[in-house]
C-alpha atoms as a PDB file:
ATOM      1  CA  UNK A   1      78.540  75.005  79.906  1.00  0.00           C
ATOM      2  CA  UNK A   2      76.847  77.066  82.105  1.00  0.00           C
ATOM      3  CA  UNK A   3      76.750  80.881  82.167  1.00  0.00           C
ATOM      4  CA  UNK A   4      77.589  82.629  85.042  1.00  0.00           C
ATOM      5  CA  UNK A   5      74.825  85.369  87.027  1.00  0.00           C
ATOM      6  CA  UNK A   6      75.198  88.933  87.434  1.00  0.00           C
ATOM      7  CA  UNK A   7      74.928  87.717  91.024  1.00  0.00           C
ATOM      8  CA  UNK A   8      77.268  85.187  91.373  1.00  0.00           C
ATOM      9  CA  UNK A   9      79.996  87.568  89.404  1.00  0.00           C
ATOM     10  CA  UNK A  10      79.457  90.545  92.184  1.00  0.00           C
ATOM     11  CA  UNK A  11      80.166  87.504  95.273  1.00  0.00           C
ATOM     12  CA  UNK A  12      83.447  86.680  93.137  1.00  0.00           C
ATOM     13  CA  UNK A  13      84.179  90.285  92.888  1.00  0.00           C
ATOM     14  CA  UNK A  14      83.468  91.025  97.066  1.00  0.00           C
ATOM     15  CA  UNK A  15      85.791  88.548  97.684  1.00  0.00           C
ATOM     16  CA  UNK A  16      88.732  89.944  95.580  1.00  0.00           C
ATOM     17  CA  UNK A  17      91.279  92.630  97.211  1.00  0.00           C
ATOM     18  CA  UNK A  18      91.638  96.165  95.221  1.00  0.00           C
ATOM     19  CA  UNK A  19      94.713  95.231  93.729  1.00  0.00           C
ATOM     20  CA  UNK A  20      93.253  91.962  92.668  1.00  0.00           C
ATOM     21  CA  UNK A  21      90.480  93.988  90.560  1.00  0.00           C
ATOM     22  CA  UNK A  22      92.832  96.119  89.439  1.00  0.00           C
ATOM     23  CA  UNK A  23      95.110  93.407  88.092  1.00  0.00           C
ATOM     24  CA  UNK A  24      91.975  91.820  86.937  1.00  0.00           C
ATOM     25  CA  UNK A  25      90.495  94.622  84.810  1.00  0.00           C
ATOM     26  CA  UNK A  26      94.394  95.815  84.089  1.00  0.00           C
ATOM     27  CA  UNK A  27      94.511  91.754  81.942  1.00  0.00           C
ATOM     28  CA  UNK A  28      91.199  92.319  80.746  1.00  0.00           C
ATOM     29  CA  UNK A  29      91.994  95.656  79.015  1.00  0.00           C
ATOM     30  CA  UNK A  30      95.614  93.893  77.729  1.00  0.00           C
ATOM     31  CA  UNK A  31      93.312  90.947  76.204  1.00  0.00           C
ATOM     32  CA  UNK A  32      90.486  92.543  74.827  1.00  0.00           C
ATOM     33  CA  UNK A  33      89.990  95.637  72.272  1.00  0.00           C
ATOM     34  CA  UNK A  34      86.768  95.961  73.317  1.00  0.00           C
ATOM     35  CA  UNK A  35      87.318  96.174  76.784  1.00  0.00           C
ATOM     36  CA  UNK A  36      90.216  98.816  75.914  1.00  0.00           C
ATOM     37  CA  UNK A  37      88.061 100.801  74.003  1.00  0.00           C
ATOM     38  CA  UNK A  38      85.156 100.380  76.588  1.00  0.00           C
ATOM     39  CA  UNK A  39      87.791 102.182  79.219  1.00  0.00           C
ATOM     40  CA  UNK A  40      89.532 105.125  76.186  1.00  0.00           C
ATOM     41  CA  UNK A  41      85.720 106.211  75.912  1.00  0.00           C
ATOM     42  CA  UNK A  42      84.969 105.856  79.581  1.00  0.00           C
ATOM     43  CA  UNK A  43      88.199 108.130  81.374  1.00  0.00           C
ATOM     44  CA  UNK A  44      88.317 110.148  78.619  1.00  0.00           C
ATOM     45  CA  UNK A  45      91.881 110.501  77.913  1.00  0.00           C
ATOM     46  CA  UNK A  46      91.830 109.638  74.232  1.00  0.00           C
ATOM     47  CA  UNK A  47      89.553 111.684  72.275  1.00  0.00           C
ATOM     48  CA  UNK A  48      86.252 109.727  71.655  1.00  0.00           C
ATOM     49  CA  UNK A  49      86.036 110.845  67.833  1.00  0.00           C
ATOM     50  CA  UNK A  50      89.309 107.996  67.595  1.00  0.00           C
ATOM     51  CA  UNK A  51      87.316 105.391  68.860  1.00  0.00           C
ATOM     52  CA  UNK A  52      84.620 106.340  66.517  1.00  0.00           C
ATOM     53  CA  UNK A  53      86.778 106.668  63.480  1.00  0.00           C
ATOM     54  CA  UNK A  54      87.764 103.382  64.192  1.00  0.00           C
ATOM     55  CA  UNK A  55      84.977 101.728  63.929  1.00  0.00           C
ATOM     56  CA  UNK A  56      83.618 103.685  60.934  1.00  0.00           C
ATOM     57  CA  UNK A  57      87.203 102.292  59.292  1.00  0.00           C
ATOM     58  CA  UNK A  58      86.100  98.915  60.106  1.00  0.00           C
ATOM     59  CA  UNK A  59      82.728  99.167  58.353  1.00  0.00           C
ATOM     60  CA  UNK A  60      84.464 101.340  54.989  1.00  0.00           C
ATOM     61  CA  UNK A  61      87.142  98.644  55.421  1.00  0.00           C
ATOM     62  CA  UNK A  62      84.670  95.608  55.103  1.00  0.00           C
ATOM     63  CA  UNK A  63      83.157  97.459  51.706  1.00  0.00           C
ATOM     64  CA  UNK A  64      86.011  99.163  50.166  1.00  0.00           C
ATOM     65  CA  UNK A  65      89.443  97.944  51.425  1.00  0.00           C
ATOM     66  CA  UNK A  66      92.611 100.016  50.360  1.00  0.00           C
ATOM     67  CA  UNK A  67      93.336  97.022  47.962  1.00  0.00           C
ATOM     68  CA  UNK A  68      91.083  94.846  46.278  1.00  0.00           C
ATOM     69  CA  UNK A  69      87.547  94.332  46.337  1.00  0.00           C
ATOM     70  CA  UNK A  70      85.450  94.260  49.097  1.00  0.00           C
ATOM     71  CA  UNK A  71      83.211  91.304  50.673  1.00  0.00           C
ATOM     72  CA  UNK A  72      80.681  93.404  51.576  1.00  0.00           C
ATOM     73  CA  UNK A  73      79.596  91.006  54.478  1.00  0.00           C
ATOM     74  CA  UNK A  74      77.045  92.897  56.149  1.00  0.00           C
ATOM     75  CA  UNK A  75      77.618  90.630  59.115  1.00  0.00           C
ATOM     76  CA  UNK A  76      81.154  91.933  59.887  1.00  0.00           C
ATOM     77  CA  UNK A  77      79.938  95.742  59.705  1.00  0.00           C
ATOM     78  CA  UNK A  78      76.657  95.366  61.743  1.00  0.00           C
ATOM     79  CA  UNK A  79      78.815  93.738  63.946  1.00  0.00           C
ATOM     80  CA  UNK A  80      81.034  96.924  64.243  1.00  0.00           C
ATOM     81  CA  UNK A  81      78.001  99.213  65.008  1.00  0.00           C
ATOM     82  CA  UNK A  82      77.102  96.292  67.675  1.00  0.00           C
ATOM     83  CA  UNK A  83      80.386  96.429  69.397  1.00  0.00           C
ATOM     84  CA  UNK A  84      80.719 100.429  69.468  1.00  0.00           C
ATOM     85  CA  UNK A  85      77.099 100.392  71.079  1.00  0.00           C
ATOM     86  CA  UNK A  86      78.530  98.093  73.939  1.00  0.00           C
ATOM     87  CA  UNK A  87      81.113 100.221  74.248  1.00  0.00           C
ATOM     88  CA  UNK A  88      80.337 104.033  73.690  1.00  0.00           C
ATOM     89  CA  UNK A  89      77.037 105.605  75.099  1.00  0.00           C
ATOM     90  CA  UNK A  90      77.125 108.239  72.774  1.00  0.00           C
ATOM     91  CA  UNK A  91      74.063 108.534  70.702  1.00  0.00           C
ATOM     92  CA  UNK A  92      74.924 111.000  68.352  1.00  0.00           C
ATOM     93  CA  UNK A  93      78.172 109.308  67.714  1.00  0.00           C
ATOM     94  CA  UNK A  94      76.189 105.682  67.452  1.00  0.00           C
ATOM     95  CA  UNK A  95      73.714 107.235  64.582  1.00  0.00           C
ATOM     96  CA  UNK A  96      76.675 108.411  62.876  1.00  0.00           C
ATOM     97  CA  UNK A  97      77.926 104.789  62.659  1.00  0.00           C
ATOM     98  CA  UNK A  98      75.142 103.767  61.518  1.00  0.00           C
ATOM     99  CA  UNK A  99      74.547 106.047  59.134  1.00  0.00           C
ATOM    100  CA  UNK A 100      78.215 105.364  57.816  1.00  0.00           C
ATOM    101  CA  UNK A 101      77.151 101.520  58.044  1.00  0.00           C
ATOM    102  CA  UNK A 102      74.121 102.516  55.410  1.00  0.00           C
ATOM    103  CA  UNK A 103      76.118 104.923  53.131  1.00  0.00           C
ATOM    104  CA  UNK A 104      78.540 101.653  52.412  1.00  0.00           C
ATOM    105  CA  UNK A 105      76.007  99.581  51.668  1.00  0.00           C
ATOM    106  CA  UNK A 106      73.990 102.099  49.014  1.00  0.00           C
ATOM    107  CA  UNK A 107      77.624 103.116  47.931  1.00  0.00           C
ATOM    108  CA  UNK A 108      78.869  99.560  47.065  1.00  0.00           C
ATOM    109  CA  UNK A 109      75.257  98.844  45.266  1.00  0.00           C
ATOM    110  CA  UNK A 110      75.531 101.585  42.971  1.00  0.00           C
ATOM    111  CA  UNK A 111      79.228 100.872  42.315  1.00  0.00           C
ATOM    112  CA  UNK A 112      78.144  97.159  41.957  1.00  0.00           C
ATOM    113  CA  UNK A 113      75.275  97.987  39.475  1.00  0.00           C
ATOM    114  CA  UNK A 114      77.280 100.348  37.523  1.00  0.00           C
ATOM    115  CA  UNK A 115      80.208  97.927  36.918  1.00  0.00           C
ATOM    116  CA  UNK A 116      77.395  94.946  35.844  1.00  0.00           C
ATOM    117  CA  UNK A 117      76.037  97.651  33.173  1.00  0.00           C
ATOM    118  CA  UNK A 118      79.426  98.279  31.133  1.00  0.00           C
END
């Protein structure tokens, strides 16, 4: 399958009415969390810090659920950090991620080692 251009998306878009883009970017945001969160972060009506806590859930989540233990797939929580950069250009808030994303990790080690030793 083919992948469509930058270019070739903007001669689509040209072509559409306003309320067509607006119906079109309305499904989007119904389909896709990303997308939602994308447009929460840009307009500014819900405070960022939610969109942020979020995400930080979804890496604490992937170590240390509320029940049982967790996978630890460092997959699922880089992919976290991944999607918030696509969707929030706030650096400050990004290294926080991050450095929620590396607290886990060293957190579920220790925990890890100290549950091998007894």
């Amino acid at each position: 399958m083919k992948s469509i251009s930058i270019k070739t998306l903007k001669q689509y878009l040209i072509q559409r009415t306003k309320e067509e883009l607006i119906d079109e970017i309305a499904d989007l945001f119904s389909r896709f969390d990303m997308v939602k969160d994308y447009y929460q972060e840009k307009s500014g009506v819900e405070d960022g810090g939610k969109i942020l806590e979020k995400y930080k859930s979804q890496i604490t989540h992937e170590f240390f659920p509320a029940r049982g233990f967790g996978k630890a797939r460092l997959s699922v929580a880089r992919k976290a950090v991944i999607d918030f950069r696509k969707v929030s250009k706030s650096k400050t808030e990004l290294a926080d991620l991050m450095l929620r994303y590396v607290e886990m990790g060293v957190r579920f080690t220790n925990e890890c080692r100290i549950s091998k030793k007894h």
